[in-house]
C-alpha atoms as a PDB file:
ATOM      1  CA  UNK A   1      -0.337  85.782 171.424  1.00  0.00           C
ATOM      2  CA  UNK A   2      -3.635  85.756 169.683  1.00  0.00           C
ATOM      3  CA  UNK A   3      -2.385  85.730 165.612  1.00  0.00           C
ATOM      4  CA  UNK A   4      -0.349  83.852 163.055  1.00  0.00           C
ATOM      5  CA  UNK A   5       1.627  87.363 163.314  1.00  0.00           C
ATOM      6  CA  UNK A   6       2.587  87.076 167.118  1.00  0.00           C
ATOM      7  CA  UNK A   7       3.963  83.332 166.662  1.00  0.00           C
ATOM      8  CA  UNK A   8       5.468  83.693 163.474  1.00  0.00           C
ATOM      9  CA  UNK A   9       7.061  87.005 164.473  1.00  0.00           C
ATOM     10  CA  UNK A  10       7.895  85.038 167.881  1.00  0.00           C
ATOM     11  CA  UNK A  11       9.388  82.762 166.081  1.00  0.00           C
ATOM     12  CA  UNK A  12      11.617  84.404 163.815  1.00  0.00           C
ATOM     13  CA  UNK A  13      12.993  86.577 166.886  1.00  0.00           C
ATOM     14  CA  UNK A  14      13.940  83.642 168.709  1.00  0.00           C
ATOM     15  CA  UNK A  15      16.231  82.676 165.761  1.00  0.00           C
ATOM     16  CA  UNK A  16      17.543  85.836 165.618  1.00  0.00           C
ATOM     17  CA  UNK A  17      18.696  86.110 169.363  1.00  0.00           C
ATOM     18  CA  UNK A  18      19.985  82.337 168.846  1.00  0.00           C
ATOM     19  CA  UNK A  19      22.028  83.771 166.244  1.00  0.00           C
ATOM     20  CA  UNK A  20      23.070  86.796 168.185  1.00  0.00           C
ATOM     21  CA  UNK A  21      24.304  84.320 171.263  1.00  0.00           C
ATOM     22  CA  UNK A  22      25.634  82.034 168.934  1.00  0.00           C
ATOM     23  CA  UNK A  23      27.888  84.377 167.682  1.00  0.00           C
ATOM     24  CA  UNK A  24      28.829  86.350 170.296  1.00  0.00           C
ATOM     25  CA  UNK A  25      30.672  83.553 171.853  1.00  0.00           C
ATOM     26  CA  UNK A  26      32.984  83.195 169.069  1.00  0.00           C
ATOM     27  CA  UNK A  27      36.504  84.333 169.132  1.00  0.00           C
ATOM     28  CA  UNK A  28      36.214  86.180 166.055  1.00  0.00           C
ATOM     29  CA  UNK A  29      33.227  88.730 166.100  1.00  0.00           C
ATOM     30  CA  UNK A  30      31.759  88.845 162.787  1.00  0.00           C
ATOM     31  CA  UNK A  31      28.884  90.664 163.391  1.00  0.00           C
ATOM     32  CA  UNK A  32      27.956  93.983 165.138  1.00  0.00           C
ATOM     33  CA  UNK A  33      25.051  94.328 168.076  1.00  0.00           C
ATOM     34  CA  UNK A  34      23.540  96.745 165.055  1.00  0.00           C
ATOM     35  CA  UNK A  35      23.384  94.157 162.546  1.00  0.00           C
ATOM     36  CA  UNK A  36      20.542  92.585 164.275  1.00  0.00           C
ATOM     37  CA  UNK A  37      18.340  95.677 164.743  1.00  0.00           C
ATOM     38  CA  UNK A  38      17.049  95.822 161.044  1.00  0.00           C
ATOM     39  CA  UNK A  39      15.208  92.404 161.225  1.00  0.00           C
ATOM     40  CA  UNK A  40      14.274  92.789 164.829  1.00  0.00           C
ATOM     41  CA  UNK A  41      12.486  96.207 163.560  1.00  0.00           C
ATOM     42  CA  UNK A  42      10.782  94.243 160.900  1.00  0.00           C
ATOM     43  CA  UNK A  43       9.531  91.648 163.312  1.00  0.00           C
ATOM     44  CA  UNK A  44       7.944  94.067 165.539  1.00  0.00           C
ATOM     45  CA  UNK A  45       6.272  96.492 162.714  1.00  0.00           C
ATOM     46  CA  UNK A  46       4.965  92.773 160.639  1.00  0.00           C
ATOM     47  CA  UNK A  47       3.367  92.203 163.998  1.00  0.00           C
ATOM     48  CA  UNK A  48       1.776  95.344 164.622  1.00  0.00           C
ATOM     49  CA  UNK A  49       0.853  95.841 160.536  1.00  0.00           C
ATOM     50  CA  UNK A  50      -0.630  92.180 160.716  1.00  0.00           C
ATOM     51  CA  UNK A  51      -2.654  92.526 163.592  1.00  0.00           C
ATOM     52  CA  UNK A  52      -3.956  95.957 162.556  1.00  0.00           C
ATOM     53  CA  UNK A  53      -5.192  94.165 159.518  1.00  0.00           C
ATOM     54  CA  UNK A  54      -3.327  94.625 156.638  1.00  0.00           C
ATOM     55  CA  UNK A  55      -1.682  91.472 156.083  1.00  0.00           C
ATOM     56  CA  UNK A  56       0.096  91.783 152.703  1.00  0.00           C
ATOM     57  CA  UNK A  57       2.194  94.590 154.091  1.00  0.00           C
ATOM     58  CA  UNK A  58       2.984  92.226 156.783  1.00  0.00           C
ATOM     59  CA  UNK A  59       3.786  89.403 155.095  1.00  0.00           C
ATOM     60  CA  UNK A  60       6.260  91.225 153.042  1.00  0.00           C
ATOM     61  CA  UNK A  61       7.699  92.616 155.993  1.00  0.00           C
ATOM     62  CA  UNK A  62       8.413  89.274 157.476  1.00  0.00           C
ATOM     63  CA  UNK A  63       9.258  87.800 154.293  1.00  0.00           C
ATOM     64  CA  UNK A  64      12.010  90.618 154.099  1.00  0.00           C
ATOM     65  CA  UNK A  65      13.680  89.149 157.406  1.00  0.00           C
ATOM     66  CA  UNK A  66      15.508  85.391 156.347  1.00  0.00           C
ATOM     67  CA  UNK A  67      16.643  87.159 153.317  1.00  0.00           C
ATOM     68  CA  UNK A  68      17.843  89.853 155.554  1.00  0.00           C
ATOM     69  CA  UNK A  69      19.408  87.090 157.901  1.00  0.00           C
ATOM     70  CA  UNK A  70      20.780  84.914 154.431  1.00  0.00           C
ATOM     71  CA  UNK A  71      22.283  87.794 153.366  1.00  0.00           C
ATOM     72  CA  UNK A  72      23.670  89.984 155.847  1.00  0.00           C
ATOM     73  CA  UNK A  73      23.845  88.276 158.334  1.00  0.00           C
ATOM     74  CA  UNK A  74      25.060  84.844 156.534  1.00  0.00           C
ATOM     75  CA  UNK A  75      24.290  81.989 159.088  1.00  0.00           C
ATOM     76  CA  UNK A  76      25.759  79.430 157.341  1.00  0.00           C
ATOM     77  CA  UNK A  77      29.176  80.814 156.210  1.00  0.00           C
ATOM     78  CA  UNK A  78      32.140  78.239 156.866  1.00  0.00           C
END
């Protein structure tokens, strides 16, 4: 964990699998174990873009994930 890219990406995984546990205790499942593998695929090719020096890619990459989360994934729906 040498770059921004490692803790940001870090980061933004550990949200994700809080998520994931959150809501697979539920009674209702709302999401599917696949819904998670799109922003967990951005978080490790950000990383690996970022730290092989192109960092616009990667920021757009990680940008891409809490929109992915806000809108598929919809953390905050009552």
């Amino acid at each position: 964990m040498t770059t921004i890219f490692d803790w940001v990406t870090v980061a933004i995984f550990a949200g994700l699998i809080v998520l994931f546990l959150q809501r697979s205790t539920a009674e209702v499942q709302v999401d599917k174990v696949t819904d998670y593998l799109p922003p967990a695929l951005c978080c490790a090719a950000g990383n690996v873009v970022g730290n092989n020096g192109h960092p616009i890619l990667a920021g757009l990459l990680i940008a891409s994930i809490p929109l992915y989360v806000w809108f598929v994934l919809k953390p905050f729906r009552r």
